[in-house]
C-alpha atoms as a PDB file:
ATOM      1  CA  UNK A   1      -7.272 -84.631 -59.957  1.00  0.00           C
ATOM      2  CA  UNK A   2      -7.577 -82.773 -56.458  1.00  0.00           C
ATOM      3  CA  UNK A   3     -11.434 -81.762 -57.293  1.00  0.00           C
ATOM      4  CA  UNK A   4     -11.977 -85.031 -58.521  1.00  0.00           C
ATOM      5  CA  UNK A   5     -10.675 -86.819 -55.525  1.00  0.00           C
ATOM      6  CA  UNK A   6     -12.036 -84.069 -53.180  1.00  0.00           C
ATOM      7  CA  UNK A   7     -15.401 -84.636 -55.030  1.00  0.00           C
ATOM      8  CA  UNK A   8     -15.337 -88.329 -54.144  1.00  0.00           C
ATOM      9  CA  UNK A   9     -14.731 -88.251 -51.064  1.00  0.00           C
ATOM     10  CA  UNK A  10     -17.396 -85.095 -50.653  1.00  0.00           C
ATOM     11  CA  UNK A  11     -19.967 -87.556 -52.049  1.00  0.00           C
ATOM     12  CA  UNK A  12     -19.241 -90.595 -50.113  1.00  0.00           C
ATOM     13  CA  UNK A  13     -19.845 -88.498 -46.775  1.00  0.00           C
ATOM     14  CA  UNK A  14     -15.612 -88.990 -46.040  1.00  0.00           C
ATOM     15  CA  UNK A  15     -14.875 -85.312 -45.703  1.00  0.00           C
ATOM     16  CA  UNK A  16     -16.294 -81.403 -46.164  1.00  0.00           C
ATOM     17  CA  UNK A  17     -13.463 -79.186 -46.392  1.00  0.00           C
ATOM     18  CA  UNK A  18     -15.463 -76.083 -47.768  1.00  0.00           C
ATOM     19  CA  UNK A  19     -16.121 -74.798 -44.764  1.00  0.00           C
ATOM     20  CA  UNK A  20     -12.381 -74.269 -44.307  1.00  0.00           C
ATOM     21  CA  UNK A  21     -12.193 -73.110 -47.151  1.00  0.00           C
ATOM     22  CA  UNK A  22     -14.207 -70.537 -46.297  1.00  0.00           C
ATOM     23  CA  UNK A  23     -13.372 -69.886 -43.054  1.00  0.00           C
ATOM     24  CA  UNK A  24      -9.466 -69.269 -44.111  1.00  0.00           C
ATOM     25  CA  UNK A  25     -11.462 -66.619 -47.168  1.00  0.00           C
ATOM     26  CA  UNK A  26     -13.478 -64.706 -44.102  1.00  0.00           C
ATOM     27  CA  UNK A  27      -9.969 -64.252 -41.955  1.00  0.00           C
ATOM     28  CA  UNK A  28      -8.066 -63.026 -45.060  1.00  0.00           C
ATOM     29  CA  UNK A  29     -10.940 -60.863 -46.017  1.00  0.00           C
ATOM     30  CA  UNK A  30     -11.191 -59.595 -42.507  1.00  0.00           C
ATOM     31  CA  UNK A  31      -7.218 -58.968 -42.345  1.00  0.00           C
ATOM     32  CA  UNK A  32      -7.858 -56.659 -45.709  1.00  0.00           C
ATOM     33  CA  UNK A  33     -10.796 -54.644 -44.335  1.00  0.00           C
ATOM     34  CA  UNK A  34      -8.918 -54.014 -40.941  1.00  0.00           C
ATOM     35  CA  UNK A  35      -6.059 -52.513 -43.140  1.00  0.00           C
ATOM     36  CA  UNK A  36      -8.184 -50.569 -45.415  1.00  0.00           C
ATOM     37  CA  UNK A  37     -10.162 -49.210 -42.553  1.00  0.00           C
ATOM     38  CA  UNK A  38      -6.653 -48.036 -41.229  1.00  0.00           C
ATOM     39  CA  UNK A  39      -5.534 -47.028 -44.693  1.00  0.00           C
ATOM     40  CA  UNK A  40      -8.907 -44.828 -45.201  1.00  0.00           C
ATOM     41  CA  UNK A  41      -8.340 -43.025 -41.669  1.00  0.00           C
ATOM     42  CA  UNK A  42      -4.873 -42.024 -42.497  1.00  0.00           C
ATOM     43  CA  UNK A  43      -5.482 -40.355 -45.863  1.00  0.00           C
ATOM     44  CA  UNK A  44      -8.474 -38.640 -44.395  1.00  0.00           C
ATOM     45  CA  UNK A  45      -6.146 -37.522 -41.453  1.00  0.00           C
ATOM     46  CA  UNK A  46      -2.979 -36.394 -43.796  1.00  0.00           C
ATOM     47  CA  UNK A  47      -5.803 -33.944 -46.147  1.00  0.00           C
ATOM     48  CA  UNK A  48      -5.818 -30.994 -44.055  1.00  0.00           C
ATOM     49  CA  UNK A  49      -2.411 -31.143 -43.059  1.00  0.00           C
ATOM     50  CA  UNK A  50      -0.989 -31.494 -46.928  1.00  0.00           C
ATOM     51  CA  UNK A  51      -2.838 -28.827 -48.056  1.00  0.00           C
ATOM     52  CA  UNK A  52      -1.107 -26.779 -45.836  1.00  0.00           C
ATOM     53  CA  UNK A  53       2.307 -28.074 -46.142  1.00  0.00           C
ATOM     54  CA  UNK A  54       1.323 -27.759 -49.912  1.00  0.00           C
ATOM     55  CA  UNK A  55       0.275 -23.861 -49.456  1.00  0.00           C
ATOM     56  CA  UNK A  56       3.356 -22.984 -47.401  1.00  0.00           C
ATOM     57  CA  UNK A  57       5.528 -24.326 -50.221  1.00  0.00           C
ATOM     58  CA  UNK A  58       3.673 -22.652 -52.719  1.00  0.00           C
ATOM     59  CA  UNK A  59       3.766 -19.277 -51.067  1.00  0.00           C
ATOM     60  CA  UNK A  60       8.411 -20.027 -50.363  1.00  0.00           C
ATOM     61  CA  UNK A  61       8.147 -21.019 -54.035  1.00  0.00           C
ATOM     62  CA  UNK A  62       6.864 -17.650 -54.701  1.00  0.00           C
ATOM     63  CA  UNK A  63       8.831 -15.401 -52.324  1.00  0.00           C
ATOM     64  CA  UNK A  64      11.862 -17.184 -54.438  1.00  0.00           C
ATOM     65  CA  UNK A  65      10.278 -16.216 -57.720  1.00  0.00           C
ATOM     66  CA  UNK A  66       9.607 -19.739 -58.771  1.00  0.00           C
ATOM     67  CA  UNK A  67       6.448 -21.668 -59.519  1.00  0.00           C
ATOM     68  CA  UNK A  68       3.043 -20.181 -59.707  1.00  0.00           C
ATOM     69  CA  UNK A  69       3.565 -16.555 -60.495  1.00  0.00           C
ATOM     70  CA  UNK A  70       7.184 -16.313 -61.435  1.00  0.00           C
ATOM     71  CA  UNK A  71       8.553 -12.659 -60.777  1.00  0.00           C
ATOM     72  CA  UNK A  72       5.313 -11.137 -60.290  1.00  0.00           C
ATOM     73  CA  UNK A  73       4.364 -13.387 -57.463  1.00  0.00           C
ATOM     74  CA  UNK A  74       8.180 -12.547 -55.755  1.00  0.00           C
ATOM     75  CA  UNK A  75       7.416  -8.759 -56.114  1.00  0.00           C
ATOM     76  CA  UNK A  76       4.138  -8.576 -54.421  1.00  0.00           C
ATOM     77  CA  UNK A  77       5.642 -10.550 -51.804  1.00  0.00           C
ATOM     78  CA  UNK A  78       8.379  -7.925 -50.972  1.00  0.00           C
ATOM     79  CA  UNK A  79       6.017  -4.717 -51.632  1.00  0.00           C
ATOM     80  CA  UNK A  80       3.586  -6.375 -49.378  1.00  0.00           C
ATOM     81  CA  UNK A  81       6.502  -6.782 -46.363  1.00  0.00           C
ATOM     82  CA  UNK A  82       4.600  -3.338 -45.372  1.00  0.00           C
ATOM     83  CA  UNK A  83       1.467  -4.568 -45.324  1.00  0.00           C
ATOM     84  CA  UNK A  84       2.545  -7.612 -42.937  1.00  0.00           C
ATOM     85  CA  UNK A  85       1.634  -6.442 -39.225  1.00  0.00           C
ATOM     86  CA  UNK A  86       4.958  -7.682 -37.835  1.00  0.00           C
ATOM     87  CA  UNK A  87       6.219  -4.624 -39.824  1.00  0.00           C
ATOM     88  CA  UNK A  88       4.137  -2.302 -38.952  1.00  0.00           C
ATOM     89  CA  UNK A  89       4.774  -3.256 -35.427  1.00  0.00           C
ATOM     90  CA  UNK A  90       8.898  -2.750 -35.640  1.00  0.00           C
ATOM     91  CA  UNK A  91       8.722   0.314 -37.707  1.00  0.00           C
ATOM     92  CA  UNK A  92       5.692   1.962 -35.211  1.00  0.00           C
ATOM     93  CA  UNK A  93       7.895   4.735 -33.952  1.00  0.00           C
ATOM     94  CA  UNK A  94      11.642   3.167 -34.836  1.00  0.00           C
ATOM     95  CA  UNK A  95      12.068   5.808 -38.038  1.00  0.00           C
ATOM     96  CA  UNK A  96      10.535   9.133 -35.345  1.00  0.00           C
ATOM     97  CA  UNK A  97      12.958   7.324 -32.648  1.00  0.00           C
ATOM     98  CA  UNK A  98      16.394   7.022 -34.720  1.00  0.00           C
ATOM     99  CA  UNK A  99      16.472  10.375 -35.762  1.00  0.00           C
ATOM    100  CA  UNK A 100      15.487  12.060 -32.369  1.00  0.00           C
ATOM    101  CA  UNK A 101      18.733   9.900 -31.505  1.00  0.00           C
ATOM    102  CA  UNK A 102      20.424  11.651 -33.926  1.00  0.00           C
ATOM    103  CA  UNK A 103      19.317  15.040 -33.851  1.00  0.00           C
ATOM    104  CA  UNK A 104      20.057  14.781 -29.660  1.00  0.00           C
ATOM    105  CA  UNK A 105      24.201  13.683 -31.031  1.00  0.00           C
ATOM    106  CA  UNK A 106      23.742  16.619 -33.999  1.00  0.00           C
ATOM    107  CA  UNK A 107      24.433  14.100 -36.362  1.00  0.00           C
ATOM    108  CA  UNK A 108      20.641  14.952 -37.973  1.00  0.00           C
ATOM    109  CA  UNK A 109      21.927  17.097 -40.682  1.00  0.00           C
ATOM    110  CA  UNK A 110      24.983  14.764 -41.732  1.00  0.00           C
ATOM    111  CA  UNK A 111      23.668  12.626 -44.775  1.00  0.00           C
ATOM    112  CA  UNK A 112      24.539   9.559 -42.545  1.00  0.00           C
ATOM    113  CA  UNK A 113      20.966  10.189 -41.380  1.00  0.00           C
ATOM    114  CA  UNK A 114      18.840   9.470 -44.629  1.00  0.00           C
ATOM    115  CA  UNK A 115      21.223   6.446 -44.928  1.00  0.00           C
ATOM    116  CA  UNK A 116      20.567   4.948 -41.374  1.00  0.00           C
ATOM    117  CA  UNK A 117      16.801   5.187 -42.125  1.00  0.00           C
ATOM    118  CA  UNK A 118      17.341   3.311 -45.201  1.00  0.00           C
ATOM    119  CA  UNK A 119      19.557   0.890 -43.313  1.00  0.00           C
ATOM    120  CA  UNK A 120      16.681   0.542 -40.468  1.00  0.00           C
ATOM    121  CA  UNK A 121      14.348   0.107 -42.524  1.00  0.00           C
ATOM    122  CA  UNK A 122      16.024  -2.637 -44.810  1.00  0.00           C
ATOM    123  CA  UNK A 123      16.796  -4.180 -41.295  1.00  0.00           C
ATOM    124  CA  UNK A 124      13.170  -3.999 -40.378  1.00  0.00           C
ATOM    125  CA  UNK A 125      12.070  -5.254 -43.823  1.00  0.00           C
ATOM    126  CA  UNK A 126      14.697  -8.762 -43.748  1.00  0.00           C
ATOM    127  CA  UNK A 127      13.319  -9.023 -39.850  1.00  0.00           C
ATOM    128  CA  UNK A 128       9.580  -9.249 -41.539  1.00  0.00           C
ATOM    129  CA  UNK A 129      10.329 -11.799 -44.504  1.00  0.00           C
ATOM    130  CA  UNK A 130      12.330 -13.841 -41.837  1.00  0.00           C
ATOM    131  CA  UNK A 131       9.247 -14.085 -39.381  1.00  0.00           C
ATOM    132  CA  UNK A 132       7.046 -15.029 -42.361  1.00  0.00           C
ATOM    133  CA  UNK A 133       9.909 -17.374 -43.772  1.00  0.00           C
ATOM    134  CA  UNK A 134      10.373 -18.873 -40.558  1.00  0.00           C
ATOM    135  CA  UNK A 135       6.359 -19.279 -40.281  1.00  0.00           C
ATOM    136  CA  UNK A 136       5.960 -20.947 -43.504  1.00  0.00           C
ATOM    137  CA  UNK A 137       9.214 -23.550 -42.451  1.00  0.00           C
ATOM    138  CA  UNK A 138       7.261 -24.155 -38.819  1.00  0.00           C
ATOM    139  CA  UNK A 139       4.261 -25.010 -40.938  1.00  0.00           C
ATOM    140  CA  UNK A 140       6.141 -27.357 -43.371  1.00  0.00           C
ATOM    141  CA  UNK A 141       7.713 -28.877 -40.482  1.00  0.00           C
ATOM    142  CA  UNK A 142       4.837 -29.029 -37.943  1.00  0.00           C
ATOM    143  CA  UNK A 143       2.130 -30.614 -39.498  1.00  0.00           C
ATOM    144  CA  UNK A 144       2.343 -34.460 -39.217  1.00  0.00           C
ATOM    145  CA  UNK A 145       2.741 -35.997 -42.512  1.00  0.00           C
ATOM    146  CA  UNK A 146       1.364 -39.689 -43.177  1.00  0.00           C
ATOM    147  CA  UNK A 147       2.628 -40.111 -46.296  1.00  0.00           C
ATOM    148  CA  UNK A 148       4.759 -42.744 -45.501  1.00  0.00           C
ATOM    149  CA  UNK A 149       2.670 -44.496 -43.908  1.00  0.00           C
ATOM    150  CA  UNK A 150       0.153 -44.491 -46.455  1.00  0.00           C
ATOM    151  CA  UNK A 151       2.499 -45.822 -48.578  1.00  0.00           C
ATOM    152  CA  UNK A 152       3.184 -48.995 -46.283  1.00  0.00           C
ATOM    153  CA  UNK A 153      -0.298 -49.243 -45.669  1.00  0.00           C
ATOM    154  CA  UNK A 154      -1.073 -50.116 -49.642  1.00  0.00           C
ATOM    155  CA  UNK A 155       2.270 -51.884 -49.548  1.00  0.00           C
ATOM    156  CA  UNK A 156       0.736 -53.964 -46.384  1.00  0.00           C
ATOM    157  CA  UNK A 157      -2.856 -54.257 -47.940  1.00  0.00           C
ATOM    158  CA  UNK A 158      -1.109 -55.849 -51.277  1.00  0.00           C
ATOM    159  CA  UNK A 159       0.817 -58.002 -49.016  1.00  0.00           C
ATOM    160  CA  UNK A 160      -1.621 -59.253 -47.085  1.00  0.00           C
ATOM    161  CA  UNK A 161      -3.568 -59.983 -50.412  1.00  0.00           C
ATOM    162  CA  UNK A 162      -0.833 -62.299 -51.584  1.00  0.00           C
ATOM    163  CA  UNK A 163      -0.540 -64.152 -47.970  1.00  0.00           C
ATOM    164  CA  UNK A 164      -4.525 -64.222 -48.568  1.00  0.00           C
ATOM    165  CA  UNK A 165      -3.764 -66.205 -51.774  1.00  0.00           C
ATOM    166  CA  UNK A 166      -1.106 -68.116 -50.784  1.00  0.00           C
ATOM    167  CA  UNK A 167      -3.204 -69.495 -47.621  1.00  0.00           C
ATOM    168  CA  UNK A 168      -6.062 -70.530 -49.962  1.00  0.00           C
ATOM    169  CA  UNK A 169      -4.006 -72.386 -51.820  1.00  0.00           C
ATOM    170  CA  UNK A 170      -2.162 -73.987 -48.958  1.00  0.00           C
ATOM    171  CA  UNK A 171      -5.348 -74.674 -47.490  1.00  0.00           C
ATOM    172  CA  UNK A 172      -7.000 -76.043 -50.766  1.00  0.00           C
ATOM    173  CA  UNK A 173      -3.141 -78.533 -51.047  1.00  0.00           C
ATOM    174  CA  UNK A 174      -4.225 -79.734 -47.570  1.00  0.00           C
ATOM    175  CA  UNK A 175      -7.519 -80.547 -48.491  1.00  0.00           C
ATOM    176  CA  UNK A 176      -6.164 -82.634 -51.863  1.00  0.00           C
ATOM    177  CA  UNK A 177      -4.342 -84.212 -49.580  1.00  0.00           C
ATOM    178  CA  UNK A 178      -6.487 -85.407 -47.014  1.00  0.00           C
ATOM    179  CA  UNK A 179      -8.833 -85.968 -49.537  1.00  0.00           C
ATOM    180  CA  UNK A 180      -6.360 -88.721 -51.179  1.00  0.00           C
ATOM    181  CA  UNK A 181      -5.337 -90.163 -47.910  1.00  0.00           C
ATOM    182  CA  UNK A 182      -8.808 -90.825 -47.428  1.00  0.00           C
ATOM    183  CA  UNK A 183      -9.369 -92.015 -50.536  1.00  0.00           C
ATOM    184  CA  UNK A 184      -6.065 -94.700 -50.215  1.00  0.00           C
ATOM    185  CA  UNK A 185      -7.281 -95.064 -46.634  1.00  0.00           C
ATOM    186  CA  UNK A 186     -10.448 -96.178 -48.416  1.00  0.00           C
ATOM    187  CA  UNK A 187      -9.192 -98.863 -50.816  1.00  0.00           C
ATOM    188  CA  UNK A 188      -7.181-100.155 -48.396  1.00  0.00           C
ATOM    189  CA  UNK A 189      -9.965-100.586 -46.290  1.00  0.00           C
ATOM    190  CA  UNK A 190     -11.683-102.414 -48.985  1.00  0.00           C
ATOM    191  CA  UNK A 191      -8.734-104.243 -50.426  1.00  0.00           C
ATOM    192  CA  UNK A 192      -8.720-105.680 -46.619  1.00  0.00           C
ATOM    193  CA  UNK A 193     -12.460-106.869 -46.815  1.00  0.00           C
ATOM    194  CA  UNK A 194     -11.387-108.832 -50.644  1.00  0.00           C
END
């Protein structure tokens, strides 16, 4: 009955309400390309920063013998603690240095000695994982992560989507009506002139 009335009172020069119509369409459609443009930015700014997060995890994962890898991936990890430069740096000299130390007490030919350079070198070894450990955490933790607010920003742009069809039908309800008023305003009008 609203297009019917709204039609009538279109074709008797009373009213024109598409235009609103379509100017309330342009402002929601605006609204949504505003968020998506936002949306778009953020997932293009959270790539690089996932895949690292991502990586660092992987690489804990392995160090813990989970994940990609399994066993084998926790075993190259330890045997490659030498390779890591942070060890090379702490053991540079420390083996050469603890036993001059312990040939200047004459403790050198006690078999305390082969221990303690087992024992410095474990300590040297748990000192390297723990810098790379401690890396891999300040990577997880450093990198800005958008993911929630990606998530709110598809949560907004369905939102807004609903408002957008909600105010189209509002608007189209207040267009019925003013159609009908003018239409009642009409036949009173002529009902007057009878």
């Amino acid at each position: 009955m609203g297009k019917a009335v709204g039609g009538l009172t279109d074709a008797i020069g009373l009213t024109d309400y598409s235009g609103l119509m379509d100017q309330t369409r342009r402002g929601g459609q605006a609204a949504l390309g505003g968020m998506q443009e936002a949306l778009d930015y953020l997932k293009e700014a959270d790539k690089l920063p996932r895949q690292y997060r991502e990586q660092a995890l992987q690489q804990i994962a392995g160090i813990y013998g989970i994940g990609e890898g399994g066993a084998e991936a926790k075993q190259q990890f330890y045997q490659g603690l030498t390779d890591d430069p942070y060890y090379k740096m702490m053991s540079q000299g420390a083996e050469e240095a603890y036993l001059r130390n312990q040939s200047a007490t004459g403790d050198l030919r006690g078999g305390g000695s082969i221990m303690g350079v087992a024992n410095l070198e474990n300590q040297i070894r748990q000192a390297t994982m723990q810098n790379q450990l401690g890396g891999l955490q300040g990577i997880m933790g450093m990198t800005p992560d958008y993911t929630e607010s990606i998530y709110g920003g598809i949560s907004g742009i369905g939102q807004q989507k609903g408002m957008n069809i909600m105010n189209l039908a509002q608007q189209q309800q207040a267009n019925n009506q003013a159609a009908m008023g003018n239409v009642l305003g009409m036949g009173k009008m002529i009902a007057g002139f009878l």
